[in-house]
Protein backbone atom coordinates (compact mmCIF):
# COMPACT_ATOMS: atom_id res chain seq x y z
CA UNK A 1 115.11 93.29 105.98
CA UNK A 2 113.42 96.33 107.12
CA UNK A 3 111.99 99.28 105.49
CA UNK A 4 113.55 102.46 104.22
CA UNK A 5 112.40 105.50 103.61
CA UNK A 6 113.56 108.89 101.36
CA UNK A 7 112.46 111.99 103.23
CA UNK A 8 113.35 115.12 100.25
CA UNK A 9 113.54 118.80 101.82
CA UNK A 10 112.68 120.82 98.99
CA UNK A 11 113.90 124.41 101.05
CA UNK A 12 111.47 127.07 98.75
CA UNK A 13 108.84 129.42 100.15
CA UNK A 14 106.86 132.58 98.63
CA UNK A 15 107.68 134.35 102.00
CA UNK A 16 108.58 133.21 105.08
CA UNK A 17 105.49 132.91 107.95
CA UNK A 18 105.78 134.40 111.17
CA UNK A 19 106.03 131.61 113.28
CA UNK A 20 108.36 129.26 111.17
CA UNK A 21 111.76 128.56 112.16
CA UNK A 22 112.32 125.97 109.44
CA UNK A 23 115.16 125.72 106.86
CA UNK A 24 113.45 127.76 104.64
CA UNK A 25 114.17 130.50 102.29
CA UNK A 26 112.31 133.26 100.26
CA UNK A 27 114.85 133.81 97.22
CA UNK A 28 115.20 132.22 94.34
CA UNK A 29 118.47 132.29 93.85
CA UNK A 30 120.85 131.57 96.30
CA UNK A 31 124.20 132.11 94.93
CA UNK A 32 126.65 128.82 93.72
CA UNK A 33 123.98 127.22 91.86
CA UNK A 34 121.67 126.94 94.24
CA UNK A 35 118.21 128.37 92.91
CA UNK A 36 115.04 126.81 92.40
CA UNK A 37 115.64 125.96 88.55
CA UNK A 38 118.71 123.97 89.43
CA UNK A 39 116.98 122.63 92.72
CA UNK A 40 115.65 119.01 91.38
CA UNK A 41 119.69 118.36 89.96
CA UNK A 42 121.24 119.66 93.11
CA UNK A 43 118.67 117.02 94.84
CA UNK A 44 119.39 114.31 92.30
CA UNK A 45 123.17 114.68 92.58
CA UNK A 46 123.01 114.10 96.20
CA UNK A 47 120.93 111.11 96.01
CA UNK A 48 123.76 109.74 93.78
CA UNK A 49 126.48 110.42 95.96
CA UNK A 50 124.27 108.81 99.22
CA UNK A 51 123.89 105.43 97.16
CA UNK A 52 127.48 105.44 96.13
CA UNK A 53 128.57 106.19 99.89
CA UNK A 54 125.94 103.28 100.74
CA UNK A 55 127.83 100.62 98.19
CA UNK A 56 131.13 101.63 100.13
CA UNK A 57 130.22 100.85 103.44
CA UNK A 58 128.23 97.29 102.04
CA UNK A 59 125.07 98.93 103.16
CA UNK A 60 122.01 97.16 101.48
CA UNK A 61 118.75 98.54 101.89
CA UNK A 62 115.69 96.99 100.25
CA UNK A 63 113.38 99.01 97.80
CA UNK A 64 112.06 102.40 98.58
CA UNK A 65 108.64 101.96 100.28
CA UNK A 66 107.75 105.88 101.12
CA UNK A 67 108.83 108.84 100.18
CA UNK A 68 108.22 112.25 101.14
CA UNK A 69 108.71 116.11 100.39
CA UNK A 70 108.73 118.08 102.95
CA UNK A 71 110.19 121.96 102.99
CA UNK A 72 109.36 124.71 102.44
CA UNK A 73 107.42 124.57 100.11
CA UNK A 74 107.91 121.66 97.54
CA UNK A 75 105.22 122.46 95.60
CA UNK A 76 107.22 126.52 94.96
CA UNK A 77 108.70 123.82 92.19
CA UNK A 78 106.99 122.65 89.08
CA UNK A 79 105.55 119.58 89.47
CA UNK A 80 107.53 117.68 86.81
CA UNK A 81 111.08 118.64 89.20
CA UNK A 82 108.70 116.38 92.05
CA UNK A 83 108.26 113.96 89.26
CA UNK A 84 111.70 113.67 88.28
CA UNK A 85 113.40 113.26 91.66
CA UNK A 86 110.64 110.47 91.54
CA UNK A 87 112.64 108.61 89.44
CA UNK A 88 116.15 109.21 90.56
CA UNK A 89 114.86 107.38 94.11
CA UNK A 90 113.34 104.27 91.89
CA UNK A 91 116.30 104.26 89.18
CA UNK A 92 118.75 104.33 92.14
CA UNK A 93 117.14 102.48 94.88
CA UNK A 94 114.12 100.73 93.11
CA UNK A 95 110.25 101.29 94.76
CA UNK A 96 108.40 98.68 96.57
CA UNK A 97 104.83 97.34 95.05
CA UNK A 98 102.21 100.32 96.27
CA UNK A 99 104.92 102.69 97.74
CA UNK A 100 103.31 105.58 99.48
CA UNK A 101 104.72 109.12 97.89
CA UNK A 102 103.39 112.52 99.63
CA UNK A 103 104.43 116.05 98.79
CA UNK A 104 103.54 118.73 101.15
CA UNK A 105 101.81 121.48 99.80
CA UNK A 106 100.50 124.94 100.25
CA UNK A 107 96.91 125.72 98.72
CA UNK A 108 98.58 128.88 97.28
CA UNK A 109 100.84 126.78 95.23
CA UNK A 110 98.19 124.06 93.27
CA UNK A 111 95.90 123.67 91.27
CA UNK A 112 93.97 120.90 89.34
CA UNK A 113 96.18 120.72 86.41
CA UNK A 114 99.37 120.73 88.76
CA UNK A 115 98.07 117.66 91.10
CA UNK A 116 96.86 115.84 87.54
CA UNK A 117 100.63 115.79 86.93
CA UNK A 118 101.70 114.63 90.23
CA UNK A 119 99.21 111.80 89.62
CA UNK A 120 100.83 110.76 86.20
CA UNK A 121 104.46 111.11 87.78
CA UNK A 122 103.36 108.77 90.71
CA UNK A 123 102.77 110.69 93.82
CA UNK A 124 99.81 109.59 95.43
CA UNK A 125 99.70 111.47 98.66
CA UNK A 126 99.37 115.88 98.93
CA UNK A 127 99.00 117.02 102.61
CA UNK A 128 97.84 120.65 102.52
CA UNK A 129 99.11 123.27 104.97
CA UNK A 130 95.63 124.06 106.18
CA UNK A 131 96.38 125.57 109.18
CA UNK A 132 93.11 127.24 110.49
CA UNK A 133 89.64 128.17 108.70
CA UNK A 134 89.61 130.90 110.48
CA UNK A 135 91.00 134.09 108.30
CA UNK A 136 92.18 135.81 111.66
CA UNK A 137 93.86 132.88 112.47
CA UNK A 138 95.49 132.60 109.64
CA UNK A 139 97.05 136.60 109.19
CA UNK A 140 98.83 135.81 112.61
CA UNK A 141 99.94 132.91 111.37
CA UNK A 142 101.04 135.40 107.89
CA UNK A 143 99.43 132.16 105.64
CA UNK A 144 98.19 133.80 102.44
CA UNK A 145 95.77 131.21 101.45
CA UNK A 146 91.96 131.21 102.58
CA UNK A 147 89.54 128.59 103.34
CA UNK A 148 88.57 128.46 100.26
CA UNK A 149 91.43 127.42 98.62
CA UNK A 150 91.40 124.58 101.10
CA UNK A 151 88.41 123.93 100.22
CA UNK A 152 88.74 123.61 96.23
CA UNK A 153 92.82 122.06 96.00
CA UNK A 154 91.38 118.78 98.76
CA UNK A 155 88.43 118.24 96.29
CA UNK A 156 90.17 118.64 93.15
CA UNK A 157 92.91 116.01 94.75
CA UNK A 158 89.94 113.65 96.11
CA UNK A 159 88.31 113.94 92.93
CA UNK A 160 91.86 112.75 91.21
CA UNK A 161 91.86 109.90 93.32
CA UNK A 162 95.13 111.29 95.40
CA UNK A 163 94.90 110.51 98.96
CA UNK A 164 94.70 113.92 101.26
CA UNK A 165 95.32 114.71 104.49
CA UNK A 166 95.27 118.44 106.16
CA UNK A 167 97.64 119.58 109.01
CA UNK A 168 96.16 122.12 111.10
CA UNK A 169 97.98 124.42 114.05
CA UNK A 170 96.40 125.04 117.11
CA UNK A 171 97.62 127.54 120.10
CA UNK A 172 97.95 130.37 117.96
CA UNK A 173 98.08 134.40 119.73
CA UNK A 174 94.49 134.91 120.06
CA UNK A 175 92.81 131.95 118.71
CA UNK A 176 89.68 130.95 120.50
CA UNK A 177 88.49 127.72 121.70
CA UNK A 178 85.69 128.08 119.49
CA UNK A 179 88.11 129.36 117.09
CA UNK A 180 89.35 125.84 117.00
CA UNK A 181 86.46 124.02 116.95
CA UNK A 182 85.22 126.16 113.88
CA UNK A 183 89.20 124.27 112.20
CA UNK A 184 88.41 120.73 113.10
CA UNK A 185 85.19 120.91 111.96
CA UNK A 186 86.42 122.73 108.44
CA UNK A 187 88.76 119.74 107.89
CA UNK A 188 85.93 116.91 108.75
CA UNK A 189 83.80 118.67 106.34
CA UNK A 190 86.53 118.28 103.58
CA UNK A 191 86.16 114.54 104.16
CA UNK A 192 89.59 114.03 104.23
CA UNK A 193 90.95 110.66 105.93
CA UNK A 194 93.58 112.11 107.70
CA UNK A 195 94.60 114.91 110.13
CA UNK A 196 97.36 115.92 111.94
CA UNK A 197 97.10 118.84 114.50
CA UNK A 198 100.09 120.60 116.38
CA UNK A 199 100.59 122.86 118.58
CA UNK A 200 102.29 125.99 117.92
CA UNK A 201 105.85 126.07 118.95
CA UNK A 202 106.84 129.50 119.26
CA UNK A 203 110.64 130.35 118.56
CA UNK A 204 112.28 133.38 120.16
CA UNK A 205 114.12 134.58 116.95
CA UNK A 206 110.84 133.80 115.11
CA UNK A 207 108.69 137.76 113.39
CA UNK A 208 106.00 135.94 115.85
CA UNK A 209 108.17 135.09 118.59
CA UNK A 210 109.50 138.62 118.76
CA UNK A 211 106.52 139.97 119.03
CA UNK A 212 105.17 138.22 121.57
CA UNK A 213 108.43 139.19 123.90
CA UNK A 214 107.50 142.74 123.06
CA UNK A 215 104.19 142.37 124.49
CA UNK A 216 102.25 142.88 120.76
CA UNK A 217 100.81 139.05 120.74
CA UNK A 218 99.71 137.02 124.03
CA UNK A 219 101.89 133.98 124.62
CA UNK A 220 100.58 130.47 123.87
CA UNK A 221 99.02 128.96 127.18
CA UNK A 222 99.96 125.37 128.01
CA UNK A 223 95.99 125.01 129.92
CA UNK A 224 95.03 126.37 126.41
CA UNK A 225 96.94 124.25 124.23
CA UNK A 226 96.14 120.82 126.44
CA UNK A 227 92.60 121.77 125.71
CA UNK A 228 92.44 122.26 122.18
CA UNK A 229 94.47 118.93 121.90
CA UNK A 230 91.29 117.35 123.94
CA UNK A 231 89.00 118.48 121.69
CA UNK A 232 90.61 117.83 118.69
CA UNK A 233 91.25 114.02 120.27
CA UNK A 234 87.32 113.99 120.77
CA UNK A 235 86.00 115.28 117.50
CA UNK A 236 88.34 113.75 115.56
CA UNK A 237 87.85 110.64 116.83
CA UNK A 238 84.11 110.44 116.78
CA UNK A 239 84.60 111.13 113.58
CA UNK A 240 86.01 107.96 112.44
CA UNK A 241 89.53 109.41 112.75
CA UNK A 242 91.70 107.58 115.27
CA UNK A 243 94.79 108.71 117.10
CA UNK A 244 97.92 106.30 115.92
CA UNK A 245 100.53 109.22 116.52
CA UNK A 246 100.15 112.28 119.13
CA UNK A 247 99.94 114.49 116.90
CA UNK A 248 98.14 112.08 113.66
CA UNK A 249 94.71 110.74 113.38
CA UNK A 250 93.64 108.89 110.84
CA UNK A 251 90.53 106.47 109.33
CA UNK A 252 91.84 103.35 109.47
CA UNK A 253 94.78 101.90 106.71
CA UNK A 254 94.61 105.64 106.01
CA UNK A 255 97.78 106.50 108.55
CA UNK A 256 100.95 108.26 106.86
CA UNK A 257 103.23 105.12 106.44
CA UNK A 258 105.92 107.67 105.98
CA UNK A 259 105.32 108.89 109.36
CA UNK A 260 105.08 105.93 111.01
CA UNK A 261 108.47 104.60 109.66
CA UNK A 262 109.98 107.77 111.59
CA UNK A 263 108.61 106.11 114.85
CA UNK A 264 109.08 102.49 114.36
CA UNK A 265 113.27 103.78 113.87
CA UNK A 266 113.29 102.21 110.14
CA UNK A 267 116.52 103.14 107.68
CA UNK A 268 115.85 106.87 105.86
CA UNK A 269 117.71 109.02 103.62
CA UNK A 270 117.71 112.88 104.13
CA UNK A 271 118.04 114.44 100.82
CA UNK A 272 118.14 118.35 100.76
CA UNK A 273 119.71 121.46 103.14
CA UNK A 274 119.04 120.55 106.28
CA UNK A 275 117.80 117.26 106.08
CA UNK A 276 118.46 114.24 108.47
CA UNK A 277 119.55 110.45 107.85
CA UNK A 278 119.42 107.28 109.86
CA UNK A 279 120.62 104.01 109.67
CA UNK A 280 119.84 100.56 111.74
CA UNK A 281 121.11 98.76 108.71
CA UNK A 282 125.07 98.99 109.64
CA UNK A 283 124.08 97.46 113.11
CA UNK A 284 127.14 95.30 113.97
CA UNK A 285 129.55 96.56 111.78
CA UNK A 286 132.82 98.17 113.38
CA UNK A 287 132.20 101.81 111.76
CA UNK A 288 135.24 103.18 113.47
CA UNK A 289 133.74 105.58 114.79
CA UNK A 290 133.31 106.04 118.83
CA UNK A 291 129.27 106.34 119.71
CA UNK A 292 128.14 109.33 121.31
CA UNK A 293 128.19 107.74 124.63
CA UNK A 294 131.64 107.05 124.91
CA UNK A 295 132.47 109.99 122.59
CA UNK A 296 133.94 113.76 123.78
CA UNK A 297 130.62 115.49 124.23
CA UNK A 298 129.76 117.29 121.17
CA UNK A 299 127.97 119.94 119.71
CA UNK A 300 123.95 119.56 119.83
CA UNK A 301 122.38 118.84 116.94
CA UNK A 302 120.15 120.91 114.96
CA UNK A 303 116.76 121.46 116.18
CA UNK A 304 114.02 119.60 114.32
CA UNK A 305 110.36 119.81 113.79
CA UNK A 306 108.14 116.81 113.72
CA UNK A 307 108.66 116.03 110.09
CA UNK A 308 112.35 115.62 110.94
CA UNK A 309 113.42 118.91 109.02
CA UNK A 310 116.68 120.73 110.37
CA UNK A 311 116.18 124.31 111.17
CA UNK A 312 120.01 124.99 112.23
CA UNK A 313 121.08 127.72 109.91
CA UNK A 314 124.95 127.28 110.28
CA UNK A 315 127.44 126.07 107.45
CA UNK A 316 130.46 123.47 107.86
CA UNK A 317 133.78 124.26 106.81
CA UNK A 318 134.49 120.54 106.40
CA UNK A 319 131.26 119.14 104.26
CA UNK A 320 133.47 115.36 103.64
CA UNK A 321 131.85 112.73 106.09
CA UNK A 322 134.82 110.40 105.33
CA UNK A 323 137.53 112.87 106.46
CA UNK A 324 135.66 113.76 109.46
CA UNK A 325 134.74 110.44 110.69
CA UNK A 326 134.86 107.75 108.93
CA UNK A 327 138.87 107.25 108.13
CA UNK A 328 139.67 109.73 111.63
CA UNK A 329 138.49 107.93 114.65
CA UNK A 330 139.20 109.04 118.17
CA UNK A 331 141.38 106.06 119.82
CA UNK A 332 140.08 104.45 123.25
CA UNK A 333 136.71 105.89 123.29
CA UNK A 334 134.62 102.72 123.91
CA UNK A 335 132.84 99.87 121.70
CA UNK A 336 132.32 101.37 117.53
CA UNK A 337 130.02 98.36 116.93
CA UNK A 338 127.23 100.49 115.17
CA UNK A 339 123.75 100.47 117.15
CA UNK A 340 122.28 103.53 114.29
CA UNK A 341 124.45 106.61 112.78
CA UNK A 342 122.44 109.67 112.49
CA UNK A 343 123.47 111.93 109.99
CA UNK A 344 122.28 115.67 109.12
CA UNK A 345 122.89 117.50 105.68
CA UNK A 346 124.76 121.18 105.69
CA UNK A 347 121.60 123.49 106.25
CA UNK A 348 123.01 126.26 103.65
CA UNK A 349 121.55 125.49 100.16
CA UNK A 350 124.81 127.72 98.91
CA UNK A 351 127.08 125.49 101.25
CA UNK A 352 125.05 122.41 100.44
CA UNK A 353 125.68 122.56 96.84
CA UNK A 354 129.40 123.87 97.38
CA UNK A 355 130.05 120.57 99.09
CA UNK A 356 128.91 118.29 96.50
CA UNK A 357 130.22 120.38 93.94
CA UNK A 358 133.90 119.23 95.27
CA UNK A 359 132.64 115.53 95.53
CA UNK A 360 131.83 115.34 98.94
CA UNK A 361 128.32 113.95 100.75
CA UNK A 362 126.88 116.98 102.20
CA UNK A 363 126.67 115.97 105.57
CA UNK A 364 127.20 119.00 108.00
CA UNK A 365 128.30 116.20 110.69
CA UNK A 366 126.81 112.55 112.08
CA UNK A 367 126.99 110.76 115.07
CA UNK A 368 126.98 106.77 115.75
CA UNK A 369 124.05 106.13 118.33
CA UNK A 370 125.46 104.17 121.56
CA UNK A 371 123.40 102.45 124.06
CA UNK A 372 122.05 105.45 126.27
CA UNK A 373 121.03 107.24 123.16
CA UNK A 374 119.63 104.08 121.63
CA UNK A 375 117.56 103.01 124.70
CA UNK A 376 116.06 107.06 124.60
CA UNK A 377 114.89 106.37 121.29
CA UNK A 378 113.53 103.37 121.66
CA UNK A 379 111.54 104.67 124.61
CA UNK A 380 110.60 107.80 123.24
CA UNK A 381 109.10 106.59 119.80
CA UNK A 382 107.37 103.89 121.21
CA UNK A 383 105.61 106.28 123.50
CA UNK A 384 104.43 108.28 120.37
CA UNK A 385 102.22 105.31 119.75
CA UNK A 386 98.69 103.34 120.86
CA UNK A 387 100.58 100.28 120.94
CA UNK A 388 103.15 101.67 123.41
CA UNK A 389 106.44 99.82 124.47
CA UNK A 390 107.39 96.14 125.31
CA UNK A 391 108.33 95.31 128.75
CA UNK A 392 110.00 92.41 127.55
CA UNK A 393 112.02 95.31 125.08
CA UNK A 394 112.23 97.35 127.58
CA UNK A 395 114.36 94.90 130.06
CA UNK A 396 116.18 93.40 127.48
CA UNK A 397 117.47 96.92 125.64
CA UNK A 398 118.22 98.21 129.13
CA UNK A 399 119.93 95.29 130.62
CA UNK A 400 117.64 95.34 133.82
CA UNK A 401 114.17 95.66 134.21
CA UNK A 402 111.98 98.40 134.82
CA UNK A 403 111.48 99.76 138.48
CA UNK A 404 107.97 98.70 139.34
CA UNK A 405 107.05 101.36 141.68
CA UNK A 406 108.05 104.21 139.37
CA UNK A 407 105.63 102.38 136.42
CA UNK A 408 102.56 102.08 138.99
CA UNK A 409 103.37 105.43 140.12
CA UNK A 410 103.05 106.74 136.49
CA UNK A 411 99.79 104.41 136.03
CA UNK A 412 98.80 105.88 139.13
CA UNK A 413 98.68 109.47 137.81
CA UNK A 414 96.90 108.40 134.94
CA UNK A 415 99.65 108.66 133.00
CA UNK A 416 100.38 105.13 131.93
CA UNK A 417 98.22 101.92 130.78
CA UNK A 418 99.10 98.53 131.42
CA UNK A 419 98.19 96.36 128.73
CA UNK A 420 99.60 92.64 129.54
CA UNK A 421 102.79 92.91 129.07
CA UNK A 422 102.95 96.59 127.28
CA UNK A 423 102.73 100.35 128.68
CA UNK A 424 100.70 102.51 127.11
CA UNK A 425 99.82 106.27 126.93
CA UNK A 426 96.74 107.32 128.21
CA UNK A 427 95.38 110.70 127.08
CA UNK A 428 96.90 112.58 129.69
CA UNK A 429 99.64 110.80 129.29
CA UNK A 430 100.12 111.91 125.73
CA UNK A 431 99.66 115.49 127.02
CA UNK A 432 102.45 114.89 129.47
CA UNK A 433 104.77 112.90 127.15
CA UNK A 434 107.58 114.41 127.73
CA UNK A 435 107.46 113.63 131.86
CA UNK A 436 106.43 110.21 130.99
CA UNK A 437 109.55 109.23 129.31
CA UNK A 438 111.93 110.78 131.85
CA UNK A 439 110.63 108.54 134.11
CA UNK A 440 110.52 105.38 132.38
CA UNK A 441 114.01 106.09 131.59
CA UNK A 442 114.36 106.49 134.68
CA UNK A 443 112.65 103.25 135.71
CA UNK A 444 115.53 101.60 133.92
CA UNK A 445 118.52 103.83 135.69
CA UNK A 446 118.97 106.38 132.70
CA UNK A 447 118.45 109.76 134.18
C-alpha cells in the first residue's frame, strides 16, 4: 500500500500581495459561517465527510504519513486551530511512525511562543515565506515583513528543534542579479536545510500584473529568470543543498516528503476552499464514471500553483459529488475502470461551507484520469525529478516505445541525460521543462 497524504488550505491573509492570485482572502468573516473563528470546524467537518465518502466507495488508505498547511496564511489562525485539525487527520485516518507535518508561515504571523505550541501539538516542519532580503524587493512584492523577522522566527524554530525551510521568489519588477544573490545568500546564512526558489508568475488580473500592462513595473524577462535559476542551482548547491525538485533543494534526508509525494502521484486529500484531491487507490474499480479521455470535453480545471492550491474563484451550484457523478454516468463513453480521480473543493469559503452545511462533500467537480491524461502525468512528474523516468515505464504505460531519434535529439540539445535505462533532466533541461515533455510525449505518439 502506498502513501497518502492531507494537504489543508487554510484560505486567511492580513492583505492580499500584489502578485498573488491564490485562493486567498483578506476578511474575516465571510458570510454563512465561514470566518476565521469557525475555520478549524468548517475544516474538521470536511475531513469527516471525505472519510465517510472514502468507507462508501471501499477506499482504504493506510495511515497519514505528511501533512501540510498551505493557504493563505495558516498561521492568520491560532496555533491551537493547527493543532486541533492535527488530530481530526490522526483520530480519523491514524499517523504513520515519524509523520512529517509543515505549516506555511509568514514571519509577520509567529513568534517563539506560537511555534513552542506547534511543537507540543506535533508539527514539526514551518516553511517561512521569505521571499527576498532585499526590502525593495519585498514592497513590490507588498510583503510586510523584513529581513529581520526572517532572521529571528528561523532561529527561534531551529532553536525549538522544528525543521525550517525558506521559499524565496525570484524574477521580481526590478530585482537585480545581485539583488538575488544578496537572497540566496540571506537564506544560507540562516542555516536552514532547505530552500525552494520560484520564479515569479505574473497574473494579468493580479495589483502587480496590472501594473505591469500599464507600463508602471518592467515585465519579468525569461533570459533573466533562467539566470537567477542558474545561480541559485550553483550556490545552493555548493552549499550542501541539492536539487531533488526544480524548484526544491535540500541537504540530504532534509527534502519535503510532502512535496515529493505530489510528484511520485501518491493518494492525497484536499481539505479547504479550493483545495485538490487524488486518488490511485480506486485503480481497477468500475467508478461509473467515463475518464476524461473518452468523456465530452469539459471545463478546465482551476489553475494551480506549485503547492497544488486552486486559485479559480467561481462557486458550483451543485456542491454533491454523488449526484453529479458518481450515481449519473454518461452511457457509451469508453472503459470507467479507474486509472486516478482528481477531485477539487468549491473555491468560495461561503459556498464551501454552504455545501457541507446541506451534507454534501464540497467538491466543486472531479474527473476520472484515462490513459492520455495518465501517461502526461506520469511523464511530467517524473521529469520534476534527478532520478527522471523509466524507459521500461515509459513503453509499458504507453503501449509502444519511445521514438529513438526524438530522445537523442533531445539529448542532443542538452536537454536530456541518459542514464542506463532512465532519462534524465539536465540543467537546461530543467529550464526548458516544459518543451522537454512535449516531446517525450511525443516520442510515444501523444501530441
Amino acid at each position: 500500500m502506498g502513501s497518502y497524504q492531507v494537504y489543508i488550505h487554510v484560505p486567511f491573509c492580513m492583505r492580499r500581495c500584489g502578485y498573488c492570485d491564490f485562493n486567498t482572502y483578506t476578511a474575516r468573516d465571510l458570510g454563512g459561517g465561514a470566518s476565521r473563528e469557525h475555520y478549524a470546524d468548517l475544516a474538521i467537518q470536511e475531513m469527516r465527510m471525505v472519510r465517510d465518502w472514502q468507507t462508501s466507495r471501499g477506499l482504504i488508505e493506510p495511515p497519514v504519513s505528511t501533512i501540510f498547511f498551505g493557504g493563505g496564511t495558516p498561521t492568520i489562525l491560532p496555533a491551537q486551530d493547527l493543532v486541533r485539525m492535527v488530530e481530526a487527520v490522526a483520530d480519523l485516518w491514524g499517523l504513520s511512525p515519524g509523520a512529517e507535518i509543515t505549516t506555511e508561515a509568514n514571519p509577520d504571523t509567529v513568534d517563539r511562543t506560537y511555534l513552542e505550541q506547534l511543537l507540543r501539538g506535533g508539527i514539526n516542519r514551518v516553511s517561512f515565506g521569505m521571499q527576498s532580503a532585499v526590502p525593495s524587493v519585498l514592497a513590490t512584492l507588498d510583503r510586510t515583513h523584513t529581513p529581520a523577522n526572517v532572521t529571528t522566527d528561523v532561529a527561534a524554530a531551529q532553536d525549538l528543534g522544528l525543521r525550517a525551510s525558506v521559499d524565496l521568489i525570484y524574477g521580481t519588477p526590478g530585482e537585480r542579479l545581485e539583488d538575488w544573490r544578496t537572497s540566496l545568500q540571506a537564506a544560507l546564512d540562516l542555516g536552514v536545510d532547505h530552500v525552494s526558489a520560484y520564479a515569479l508568475t505574473l497574473e494579468p488580473t493580479t495589483k502587480m500584473g496590472r501594473a505591469v500592462r500599464r507600463g508602471q513595473l518592467p515585465a519579468p524577462d525569461d533570459d533573466d529568470e533562467a539566470a537567477k535559476y542558474e545561480m541559485a542551482d550553483d550556490m545552493l548547491s555548493q552549499a550542501g543543498l541539492n536539487w531533488y525538485e526544480i524548484s526544491n533543494w535540500a541537504r540530504p534526508g532534509q527534502e519535503s516528503r510532502h512535496n515529493l509525494g505530489y510528484w511520485h502521484n501518491v493518494d492525497w486529500a484536499g481539505i479547504g476552499p479550493g483545495a485538490h484531491s487524488h486518488y490511485r487507490a480506486l485503480e481497477g474499480q468500475d467508478t461509473g464514471m467515463a475518464p476524461v479521455d473518452a468523456a465530452r470535453e469539459q471545463e478546465p480545471m482551476p489553475s494551480v500553483s506549485p503547492g497544488f492550491r486552486a486559485t479559480g474563484t467561481a462557486a458550483v451550484q451543485d456542491a454533491d459529488p454523488g449526484a453529479r457523478w458518481w450515481l449519473s454516468p454518461e452511457p457509451g463513453l469508453g472503459e470507467r475502470r479507474a486509472r486516478a480521480i482528481r477531485s477539487w473543493d468549491i473555491a468560495h469559503p461561503r459556498d464551501w461551507a454552504a455545501a457541507m452545511d446541506a451534507g454534501h462533500v464540497p467538491w466543486q467537480d472531479a474527473e476520472l484520469l484515462g490513459f492520455r491524461q495518465d501517461l502526461e502525468e506520469t511523464v511530467m512528474l517524473a521529469l520534476r525529478l534527478p532520478e527522471g523516468l523509466g524507459l521500461d515505464r515509459l513503453t509499458r504505460q504507453a503501449g509502444r516505445p519511445a521514438d529513438p531519434k526524438i530522445l537523442r535529439d533531445l539529448v542532443d540539445q542538452g536537454l536530456l541525460l541518459p542514464v542506463r535505462d532512465r532519462i534524465q533532466v539536465t540543467r537546461r533541461g530543467r529550464l526548458l521543462n516544459d518543451l522537454v515533455i512535449d516531446q517525450v510525449l511525443e516520442a510515444v505518439g501523444i501530441r
